[in-house]
PDB file of N, CA and C in Angstrom:
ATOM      1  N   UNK A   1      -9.862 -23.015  -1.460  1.00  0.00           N
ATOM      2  CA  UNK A   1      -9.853 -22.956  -0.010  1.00  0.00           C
ATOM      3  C   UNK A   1      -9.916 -21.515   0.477  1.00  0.00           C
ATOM      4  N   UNK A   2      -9.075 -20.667   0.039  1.00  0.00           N
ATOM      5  CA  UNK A   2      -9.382 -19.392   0.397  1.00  0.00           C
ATOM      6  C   UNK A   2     -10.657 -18.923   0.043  1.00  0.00           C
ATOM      7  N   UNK A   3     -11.137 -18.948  -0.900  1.00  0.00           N
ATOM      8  CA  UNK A   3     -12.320 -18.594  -1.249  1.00  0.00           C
ATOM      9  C   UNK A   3     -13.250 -18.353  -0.168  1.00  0.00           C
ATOM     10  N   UNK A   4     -13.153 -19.284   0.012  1.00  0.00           N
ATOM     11  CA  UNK A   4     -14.413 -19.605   1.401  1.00  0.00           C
ATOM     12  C   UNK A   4     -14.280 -18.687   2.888  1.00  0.00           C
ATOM     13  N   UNK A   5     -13.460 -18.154   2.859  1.00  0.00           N
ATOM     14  CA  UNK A   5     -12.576 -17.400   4.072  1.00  0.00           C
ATOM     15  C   UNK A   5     -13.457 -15.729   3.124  1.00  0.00           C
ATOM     16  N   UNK A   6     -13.596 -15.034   4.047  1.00  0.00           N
ATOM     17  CA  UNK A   6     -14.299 -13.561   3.839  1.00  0.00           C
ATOM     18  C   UNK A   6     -13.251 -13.000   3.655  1.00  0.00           C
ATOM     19  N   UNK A   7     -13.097 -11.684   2.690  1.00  0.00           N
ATOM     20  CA  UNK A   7     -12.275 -10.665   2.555  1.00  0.00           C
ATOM     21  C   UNK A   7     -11.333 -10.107   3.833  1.00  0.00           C
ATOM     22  N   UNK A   8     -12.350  -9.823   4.646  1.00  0.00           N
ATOM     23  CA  UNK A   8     -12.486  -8.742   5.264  1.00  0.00           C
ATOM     24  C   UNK A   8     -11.597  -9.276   6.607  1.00  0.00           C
ATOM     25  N   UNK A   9     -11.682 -10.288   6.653  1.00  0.00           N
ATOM     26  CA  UNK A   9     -10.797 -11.438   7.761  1.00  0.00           C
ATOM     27  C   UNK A   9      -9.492 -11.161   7.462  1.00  0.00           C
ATOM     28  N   UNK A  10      -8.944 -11.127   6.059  1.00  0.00           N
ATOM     29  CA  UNK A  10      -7.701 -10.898   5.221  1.00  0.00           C
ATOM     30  C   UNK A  10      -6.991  -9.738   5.824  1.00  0.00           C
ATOM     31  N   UNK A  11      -8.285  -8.566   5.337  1.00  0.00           N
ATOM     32  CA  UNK A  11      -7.898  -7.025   5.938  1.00  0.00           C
ATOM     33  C   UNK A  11      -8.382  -6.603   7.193  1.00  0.00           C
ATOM     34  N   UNK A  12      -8.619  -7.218   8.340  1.00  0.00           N
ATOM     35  CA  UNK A  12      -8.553  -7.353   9.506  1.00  0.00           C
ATOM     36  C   UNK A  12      -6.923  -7.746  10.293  1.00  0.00           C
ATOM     37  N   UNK A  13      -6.648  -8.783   9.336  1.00  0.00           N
ATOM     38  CA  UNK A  13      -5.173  -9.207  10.190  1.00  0.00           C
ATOM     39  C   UNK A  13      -4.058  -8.498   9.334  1.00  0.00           C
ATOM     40  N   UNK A  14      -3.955  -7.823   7.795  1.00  0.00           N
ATOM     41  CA  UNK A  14      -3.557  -6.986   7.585  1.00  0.00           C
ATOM     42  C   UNK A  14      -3.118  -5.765   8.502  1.00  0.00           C
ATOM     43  N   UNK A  15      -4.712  -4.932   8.483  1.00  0.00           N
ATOM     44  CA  UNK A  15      -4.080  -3.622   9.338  1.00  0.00           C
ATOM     45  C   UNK A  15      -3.611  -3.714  10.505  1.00  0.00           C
ATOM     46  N   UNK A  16      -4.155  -4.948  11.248  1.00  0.00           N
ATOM     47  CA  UNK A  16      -3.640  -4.922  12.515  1.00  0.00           C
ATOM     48  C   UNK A  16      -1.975  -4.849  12.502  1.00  0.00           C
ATOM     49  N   UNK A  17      -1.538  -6.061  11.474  1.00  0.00           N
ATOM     50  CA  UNK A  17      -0.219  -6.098  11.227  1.00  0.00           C
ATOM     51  C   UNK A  17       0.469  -4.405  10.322  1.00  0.00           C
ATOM     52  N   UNK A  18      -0.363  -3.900  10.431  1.00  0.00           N
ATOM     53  CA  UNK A  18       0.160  -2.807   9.617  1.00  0.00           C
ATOM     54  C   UNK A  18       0.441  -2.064  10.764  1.00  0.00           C
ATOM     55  N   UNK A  19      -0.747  -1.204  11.326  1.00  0.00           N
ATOM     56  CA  UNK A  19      -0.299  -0.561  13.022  1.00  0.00           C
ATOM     57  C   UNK A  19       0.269  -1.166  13.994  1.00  0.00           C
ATOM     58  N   UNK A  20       0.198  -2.066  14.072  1.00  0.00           N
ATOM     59  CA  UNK A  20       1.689  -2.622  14.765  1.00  0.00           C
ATOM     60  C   UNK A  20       2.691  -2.094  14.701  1.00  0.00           C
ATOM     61  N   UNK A  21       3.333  -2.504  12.784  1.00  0.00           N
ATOM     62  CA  UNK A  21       4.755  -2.183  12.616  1.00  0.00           C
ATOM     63  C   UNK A  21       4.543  -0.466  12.579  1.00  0.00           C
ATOM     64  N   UNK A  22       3.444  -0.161  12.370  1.00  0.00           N
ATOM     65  CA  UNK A  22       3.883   1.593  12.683  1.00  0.00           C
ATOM     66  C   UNK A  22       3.634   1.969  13.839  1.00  0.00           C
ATOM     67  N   UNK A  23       3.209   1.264  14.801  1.00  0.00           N
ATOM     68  CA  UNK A  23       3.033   1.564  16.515  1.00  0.00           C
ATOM     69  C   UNK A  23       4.654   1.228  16.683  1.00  0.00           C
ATOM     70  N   UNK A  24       5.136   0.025  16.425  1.00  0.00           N
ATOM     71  CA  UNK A  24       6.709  -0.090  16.509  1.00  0.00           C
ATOM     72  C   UNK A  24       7.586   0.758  16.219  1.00  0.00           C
ATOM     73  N   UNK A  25       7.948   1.284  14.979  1.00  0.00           N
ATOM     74  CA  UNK A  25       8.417   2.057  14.296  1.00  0.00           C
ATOM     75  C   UNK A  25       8.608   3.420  14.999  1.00  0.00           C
ATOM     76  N   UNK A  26       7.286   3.728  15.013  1.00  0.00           N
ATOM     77  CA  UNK A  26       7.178   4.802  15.951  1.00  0.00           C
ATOM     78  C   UNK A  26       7.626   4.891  17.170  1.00  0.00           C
ATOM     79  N   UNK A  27       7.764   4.353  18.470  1.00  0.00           N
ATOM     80  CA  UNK A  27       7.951   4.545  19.870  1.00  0.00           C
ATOM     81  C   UNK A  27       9.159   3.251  20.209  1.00  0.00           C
ATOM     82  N   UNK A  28       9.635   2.776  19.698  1.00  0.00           N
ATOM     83  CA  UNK A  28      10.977   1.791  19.585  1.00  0.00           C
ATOM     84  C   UNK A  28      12.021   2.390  19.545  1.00  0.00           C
ATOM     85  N   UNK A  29      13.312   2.996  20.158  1.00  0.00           N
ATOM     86  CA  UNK A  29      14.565   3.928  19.870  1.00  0.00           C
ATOM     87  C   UNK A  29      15.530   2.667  19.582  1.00  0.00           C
ATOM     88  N   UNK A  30      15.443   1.608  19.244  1.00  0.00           N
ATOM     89  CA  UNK A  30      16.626   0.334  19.309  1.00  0.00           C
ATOM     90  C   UNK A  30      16.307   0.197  17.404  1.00  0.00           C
ATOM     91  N   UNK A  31      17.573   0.022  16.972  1.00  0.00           N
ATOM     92  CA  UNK A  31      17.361   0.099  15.179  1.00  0.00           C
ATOM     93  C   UNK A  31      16.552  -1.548  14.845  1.00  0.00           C
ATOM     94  N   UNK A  32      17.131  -2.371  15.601  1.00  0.00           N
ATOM     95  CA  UNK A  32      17.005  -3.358  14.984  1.00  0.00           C
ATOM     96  C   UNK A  32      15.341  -3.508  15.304  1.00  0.00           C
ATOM     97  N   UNK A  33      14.616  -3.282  15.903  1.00  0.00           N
ATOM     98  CA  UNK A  33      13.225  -3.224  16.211  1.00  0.00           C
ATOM     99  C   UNK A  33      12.446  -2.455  15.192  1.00  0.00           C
ATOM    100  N   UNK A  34      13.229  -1.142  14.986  1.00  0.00           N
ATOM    101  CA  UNK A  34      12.774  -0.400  13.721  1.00  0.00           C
ATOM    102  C   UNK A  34      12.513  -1.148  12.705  1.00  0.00           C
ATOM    103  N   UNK A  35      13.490  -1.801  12.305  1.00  0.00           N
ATOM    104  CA  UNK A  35      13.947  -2.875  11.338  1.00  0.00           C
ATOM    105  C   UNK A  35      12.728  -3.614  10.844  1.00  0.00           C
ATOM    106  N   UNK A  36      12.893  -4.594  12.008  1.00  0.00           N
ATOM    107  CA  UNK A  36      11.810  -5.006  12.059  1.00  0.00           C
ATOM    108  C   UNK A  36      10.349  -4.676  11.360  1.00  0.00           C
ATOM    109  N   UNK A  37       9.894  -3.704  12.488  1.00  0.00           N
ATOM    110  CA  UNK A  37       8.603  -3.086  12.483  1.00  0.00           C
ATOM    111  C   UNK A  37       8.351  -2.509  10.823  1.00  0.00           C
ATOM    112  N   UNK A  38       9.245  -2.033  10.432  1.00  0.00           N
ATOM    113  CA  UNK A  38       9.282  -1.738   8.653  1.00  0.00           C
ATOM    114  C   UNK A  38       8.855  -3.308   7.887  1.00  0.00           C
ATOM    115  N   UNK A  39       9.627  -4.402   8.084  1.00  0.00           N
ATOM    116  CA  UNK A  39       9.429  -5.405   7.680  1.00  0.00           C
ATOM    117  C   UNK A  39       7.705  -5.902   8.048  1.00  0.00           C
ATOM    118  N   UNK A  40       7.651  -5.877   8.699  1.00  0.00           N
ATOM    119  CA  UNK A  40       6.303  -6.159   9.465  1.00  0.00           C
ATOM    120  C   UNK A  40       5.092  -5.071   8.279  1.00  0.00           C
ATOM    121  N   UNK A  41       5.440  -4.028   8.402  1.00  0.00           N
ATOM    122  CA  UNK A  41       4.476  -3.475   7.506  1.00  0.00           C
ATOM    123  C   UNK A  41       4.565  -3.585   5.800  1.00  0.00           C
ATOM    124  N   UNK A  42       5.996  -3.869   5.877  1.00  0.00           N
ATOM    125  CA  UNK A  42       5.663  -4.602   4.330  1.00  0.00           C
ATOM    126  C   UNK A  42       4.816  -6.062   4.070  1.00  0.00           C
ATOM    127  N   UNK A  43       5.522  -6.921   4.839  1.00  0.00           N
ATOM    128  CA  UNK A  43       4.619  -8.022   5.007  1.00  0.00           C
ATOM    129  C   UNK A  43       2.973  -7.459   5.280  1.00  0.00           C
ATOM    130  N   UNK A  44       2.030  -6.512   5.650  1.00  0.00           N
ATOM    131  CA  UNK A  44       1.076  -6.542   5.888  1.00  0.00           C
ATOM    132  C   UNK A  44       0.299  -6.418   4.433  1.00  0.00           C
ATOM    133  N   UNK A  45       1.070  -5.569   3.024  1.00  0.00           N
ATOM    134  CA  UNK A  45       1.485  -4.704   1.992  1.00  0.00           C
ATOM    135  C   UNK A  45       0.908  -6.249   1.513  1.00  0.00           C
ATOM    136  N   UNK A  46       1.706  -6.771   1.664  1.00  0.00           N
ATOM    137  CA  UNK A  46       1.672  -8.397   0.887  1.00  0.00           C
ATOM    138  C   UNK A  46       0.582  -9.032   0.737  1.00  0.00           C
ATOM    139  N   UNK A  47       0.004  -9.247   1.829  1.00  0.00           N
ATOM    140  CA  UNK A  47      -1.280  -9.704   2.052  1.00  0.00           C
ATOM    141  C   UNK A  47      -1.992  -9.246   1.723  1.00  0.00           C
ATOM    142  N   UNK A  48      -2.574  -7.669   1.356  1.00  0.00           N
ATOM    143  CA  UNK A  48      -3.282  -7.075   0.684  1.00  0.00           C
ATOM    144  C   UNK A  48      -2.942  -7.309  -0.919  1.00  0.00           C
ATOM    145  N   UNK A  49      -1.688  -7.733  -1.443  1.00  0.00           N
ATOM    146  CA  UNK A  49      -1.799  -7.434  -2.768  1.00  0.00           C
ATOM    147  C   UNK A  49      -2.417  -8.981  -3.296  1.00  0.00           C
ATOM    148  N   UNK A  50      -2.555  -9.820  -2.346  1.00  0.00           N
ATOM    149  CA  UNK A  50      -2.055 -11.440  -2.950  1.00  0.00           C
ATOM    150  C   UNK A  50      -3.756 -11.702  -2.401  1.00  0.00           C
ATOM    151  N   UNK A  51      -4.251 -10.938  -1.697  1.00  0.00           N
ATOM    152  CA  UNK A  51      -5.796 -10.871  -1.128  1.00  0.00           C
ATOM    153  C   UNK A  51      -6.890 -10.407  -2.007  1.00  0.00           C
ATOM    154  N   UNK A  52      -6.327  -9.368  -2.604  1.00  0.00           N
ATOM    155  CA  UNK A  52      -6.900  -8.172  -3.410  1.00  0.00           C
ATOM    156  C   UNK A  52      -6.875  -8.807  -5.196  1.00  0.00           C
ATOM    157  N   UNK A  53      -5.703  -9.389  -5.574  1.00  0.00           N
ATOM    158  CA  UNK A  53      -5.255 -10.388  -6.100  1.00  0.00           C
ATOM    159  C   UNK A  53      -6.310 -11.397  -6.405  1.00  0.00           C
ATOM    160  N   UNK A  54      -6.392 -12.392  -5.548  1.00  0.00           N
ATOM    161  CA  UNK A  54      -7.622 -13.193  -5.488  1.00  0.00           C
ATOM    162  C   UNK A  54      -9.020 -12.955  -5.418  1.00  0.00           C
ATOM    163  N   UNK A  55      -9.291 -11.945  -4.683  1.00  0.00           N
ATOM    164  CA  UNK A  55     -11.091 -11.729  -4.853  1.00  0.00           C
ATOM    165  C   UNK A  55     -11.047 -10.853  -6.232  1.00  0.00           C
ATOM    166  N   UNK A  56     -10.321 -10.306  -6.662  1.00  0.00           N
ATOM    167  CA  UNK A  56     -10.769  -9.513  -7.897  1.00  0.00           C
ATOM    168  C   UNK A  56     -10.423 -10.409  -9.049  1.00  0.00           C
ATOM    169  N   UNK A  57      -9.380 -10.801  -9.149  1.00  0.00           N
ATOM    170  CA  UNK A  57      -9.147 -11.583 -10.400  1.00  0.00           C
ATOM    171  C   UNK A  57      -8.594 -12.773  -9.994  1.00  0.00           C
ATOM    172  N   UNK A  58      -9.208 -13.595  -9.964  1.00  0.00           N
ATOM    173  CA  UNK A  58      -8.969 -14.662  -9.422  1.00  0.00           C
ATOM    174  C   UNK A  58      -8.224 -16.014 -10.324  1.00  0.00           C
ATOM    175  N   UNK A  59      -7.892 -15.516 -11.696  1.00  0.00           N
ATOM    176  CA  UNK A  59      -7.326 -16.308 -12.760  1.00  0.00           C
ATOM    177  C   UNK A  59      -5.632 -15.675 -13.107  1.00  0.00           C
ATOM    178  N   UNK A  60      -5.348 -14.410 -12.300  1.00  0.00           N
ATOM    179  CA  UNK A  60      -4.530 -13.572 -12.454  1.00  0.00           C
ATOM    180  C   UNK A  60      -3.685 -13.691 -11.471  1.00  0.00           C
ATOM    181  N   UNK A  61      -2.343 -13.275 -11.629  1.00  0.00           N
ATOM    182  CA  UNK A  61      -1.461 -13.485 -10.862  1.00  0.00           C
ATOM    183  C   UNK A  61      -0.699 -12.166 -10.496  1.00  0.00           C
ATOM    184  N   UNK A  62      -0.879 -11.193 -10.396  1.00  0.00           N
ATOM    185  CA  UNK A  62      -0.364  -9.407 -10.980  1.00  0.00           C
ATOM    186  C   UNK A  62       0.137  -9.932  -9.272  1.00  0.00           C
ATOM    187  N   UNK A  63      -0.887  -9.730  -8.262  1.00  0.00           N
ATOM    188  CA  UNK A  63      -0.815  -9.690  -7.248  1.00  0.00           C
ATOM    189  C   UNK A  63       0.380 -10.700  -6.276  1.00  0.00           C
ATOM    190  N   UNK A  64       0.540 -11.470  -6.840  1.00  0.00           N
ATOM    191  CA  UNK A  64       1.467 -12.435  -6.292  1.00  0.00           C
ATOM    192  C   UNK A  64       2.793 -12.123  -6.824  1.00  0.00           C
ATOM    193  N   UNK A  65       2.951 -11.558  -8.223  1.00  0.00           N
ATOM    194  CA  UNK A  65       4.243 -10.600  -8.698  1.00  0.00           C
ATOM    195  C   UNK A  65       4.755  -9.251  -8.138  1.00  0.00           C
ATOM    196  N   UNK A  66       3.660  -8.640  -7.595  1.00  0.00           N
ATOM    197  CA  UNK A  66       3.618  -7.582  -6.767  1.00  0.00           C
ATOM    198  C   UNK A  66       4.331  -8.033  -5.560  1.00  0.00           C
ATOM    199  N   UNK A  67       3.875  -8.637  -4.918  1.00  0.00           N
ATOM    200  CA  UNK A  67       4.456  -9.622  -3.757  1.00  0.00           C
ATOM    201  C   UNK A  67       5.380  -9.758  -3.610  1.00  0.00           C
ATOM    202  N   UNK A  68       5.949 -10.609  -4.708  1.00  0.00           N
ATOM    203  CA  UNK A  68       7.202 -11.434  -4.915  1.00  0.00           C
ATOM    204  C   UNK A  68       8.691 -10.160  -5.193  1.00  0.00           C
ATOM    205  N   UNK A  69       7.712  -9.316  -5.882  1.00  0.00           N
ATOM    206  CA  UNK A  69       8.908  -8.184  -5.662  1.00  0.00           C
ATOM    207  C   UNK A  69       9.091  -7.375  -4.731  1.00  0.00           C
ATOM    208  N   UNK A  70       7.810  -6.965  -4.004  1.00  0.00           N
ATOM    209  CA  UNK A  70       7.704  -6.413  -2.666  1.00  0.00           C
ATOM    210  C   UNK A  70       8.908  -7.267  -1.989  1.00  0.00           C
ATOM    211  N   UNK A  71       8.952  -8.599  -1.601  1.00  0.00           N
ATOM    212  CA  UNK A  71      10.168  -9.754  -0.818  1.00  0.00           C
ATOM    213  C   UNK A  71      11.426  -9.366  -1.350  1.00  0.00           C
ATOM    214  N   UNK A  72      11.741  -9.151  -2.863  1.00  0.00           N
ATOM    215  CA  UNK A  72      12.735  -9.260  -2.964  1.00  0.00           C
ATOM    216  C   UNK A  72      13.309  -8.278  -2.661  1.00  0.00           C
ATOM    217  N   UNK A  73      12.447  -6.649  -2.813  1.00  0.00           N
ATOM    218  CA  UNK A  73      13.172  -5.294  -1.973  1.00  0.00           C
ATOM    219  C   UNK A  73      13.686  -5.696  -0.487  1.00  0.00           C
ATOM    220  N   UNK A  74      12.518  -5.885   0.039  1.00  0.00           N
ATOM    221  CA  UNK A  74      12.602  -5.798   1.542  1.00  0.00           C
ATOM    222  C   UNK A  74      14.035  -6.727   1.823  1.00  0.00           C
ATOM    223  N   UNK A  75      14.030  -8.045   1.141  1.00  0.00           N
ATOM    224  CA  UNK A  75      15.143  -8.368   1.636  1.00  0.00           C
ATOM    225  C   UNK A  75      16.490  -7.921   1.237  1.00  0.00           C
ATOM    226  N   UNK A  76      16.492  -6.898   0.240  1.00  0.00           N
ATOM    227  CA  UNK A  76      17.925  -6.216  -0.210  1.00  0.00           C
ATOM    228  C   UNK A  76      17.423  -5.035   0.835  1.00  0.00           C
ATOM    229  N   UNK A  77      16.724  -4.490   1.377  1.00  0.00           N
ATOM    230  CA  UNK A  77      16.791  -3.760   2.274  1.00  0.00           C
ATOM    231  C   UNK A  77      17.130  -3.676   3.975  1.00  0.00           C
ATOM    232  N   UNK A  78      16.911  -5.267   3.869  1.00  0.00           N
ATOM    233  CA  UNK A  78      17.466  -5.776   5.140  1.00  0.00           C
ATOM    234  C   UNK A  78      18.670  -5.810   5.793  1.00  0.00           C
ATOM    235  N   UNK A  79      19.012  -6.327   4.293  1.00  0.00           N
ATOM    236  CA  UNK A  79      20.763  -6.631   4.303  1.00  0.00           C
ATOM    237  C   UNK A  79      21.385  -5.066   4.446  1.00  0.00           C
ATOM    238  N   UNK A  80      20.975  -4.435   3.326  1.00  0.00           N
ATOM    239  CA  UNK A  80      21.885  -3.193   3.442  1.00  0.00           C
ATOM    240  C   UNK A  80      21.691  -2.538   4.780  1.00  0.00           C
ATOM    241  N   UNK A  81      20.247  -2.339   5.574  1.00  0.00           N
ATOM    242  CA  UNK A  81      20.301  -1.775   6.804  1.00  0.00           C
ATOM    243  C   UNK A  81      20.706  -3.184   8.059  1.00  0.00           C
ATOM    244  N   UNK A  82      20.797  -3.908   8.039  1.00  0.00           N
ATOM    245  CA  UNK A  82      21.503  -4.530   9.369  1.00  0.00           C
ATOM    246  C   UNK A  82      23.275  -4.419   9.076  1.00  0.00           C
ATOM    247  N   UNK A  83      23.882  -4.539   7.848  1.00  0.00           N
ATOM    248  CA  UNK A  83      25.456  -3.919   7.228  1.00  0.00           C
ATOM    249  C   UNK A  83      25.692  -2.332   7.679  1.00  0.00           C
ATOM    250  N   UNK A  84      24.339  -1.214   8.230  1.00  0.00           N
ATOM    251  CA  UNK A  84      24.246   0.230   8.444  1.00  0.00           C
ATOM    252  C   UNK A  84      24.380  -0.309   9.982  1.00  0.00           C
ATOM    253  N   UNK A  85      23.120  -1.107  10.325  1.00  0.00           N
ATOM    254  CA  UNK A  85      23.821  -0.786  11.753  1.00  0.00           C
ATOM    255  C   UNK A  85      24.757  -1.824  11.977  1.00  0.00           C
ATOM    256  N   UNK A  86      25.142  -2.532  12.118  1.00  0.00           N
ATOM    257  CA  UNK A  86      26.883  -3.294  12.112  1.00  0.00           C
ATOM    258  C   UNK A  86      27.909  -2.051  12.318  1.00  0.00           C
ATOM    259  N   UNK A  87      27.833  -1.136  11.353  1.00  0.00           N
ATOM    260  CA  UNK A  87      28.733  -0.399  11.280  1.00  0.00           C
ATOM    261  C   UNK A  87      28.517   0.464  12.332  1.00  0.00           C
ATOM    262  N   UNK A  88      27.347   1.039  12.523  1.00  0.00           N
ATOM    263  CA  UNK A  88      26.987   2.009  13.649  1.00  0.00           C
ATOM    264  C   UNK A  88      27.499   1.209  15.107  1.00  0.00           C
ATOM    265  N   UNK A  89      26.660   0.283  15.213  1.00  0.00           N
ATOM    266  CA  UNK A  89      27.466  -0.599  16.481  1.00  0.00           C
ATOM    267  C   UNK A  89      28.703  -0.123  16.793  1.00  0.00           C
ATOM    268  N   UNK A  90      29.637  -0.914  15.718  1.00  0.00           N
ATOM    269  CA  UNK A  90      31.649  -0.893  15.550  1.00  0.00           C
ATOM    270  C   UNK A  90      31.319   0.450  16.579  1.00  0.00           C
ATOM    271  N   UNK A  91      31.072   1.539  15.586  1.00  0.00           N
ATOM    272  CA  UNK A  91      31.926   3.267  15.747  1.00  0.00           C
ATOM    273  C   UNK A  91      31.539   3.735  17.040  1.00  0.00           C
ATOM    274  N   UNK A  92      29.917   3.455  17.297  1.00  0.00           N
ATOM    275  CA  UNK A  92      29.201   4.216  19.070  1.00  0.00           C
ATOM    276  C   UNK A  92      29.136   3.125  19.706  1.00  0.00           C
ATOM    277  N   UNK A  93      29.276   1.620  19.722  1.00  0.00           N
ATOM    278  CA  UNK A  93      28.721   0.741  20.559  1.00  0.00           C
ATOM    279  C   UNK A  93      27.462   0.561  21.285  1.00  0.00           C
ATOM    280  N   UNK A  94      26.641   1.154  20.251  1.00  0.00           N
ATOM    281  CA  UNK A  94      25.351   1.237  20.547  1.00  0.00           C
ATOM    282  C   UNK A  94      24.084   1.124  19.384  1.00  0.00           C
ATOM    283  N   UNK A  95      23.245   0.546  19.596  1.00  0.00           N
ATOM    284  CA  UNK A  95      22.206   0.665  18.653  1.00  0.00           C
ATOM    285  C   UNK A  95      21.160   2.010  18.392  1.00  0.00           C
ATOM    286  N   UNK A  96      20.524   2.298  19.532  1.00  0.00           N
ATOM    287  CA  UNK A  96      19.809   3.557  20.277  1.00  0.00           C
ATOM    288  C   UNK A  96      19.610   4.328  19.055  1.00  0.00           C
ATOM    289  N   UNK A  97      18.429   4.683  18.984  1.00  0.00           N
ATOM    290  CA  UNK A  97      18.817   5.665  18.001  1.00  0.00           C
ATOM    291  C   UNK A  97      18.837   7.313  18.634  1.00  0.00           C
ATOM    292  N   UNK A  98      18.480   7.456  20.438  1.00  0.00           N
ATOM    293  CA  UNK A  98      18.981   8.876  20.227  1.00  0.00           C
ATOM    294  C   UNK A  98      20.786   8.598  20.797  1.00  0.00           C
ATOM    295  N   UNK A  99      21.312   7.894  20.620  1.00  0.00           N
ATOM    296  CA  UNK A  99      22.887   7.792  20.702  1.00  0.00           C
ATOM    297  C   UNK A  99      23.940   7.716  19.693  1.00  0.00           C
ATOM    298  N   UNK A 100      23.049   7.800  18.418  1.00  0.00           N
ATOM    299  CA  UNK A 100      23.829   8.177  17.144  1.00  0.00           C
ATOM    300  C   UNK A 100      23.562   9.289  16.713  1.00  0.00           C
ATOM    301  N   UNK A 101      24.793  10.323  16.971  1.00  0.00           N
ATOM    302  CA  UNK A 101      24.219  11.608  16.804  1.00  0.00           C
ATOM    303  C   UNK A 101      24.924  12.266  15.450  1.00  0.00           C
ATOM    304  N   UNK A 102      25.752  11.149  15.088  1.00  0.00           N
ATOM    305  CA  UNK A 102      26.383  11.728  13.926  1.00  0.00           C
ATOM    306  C   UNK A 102      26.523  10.651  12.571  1.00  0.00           C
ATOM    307  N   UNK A 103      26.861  10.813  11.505  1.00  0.00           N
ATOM    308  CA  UNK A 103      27.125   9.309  10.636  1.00  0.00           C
ATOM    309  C   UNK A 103      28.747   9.190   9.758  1.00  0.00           C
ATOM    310  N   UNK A 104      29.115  10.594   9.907  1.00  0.00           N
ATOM    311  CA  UNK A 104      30.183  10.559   9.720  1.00  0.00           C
ATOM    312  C   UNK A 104      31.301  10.277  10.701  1.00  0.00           C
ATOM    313  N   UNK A 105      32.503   9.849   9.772  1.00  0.00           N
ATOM    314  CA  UNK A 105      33.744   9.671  10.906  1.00  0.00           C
ATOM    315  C   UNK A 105      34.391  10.965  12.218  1.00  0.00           C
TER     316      UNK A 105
END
């Protein structure tokens, strides 16, 4: 089924999803949006490997292991940064990032 679908359709909704999360990233001062927008460009990461994956070797699976570990960072990265800002919250009551001006106590 994919097959039949063009490359280039793949890496069309890729980059878009890629400048997004770095249009986000970039001009967003709220963490959890940051957050986000990082997630967003890994997910774009994905699609290229599991895309790239299939039109080249199409009996191979490298690309979908690539993937699968790409998910499993991002989501230990999630956790540890929404546990960062939790804590930031508690101490400034704020997310902002120009309102955290310090990280120590």
């Amino acid at each position: 089924m994919i097959s039949n679908i063009p490359i280039h359709y793949f890496l069309v909704v890729s980059t878009i999803m890629f400048f997004v999360g770095i249009y986000g990233f970039l001009t967003r001062r709220n963490l959890i949006t940051m957050l986000m927008s990082v997630e967003l460009i890994l997910n774009s990461v994905n699609i290229n490997f599991v895309v790239f994956n299939r039109y080249l070797y199409p009996d191979g699976l490298h690309g979908h292991f690539f993937s699968i570990f790409v998910i499993a960072v991002a989501a230990c990265e999630a956790a540890v940064a929404i546990a960062i800002i939790i804590n930031i919250y508690r101490r400034f009551t704020t997310i902002n990032v120009e309102d955290v001006s310090e990280m120590k106590y």
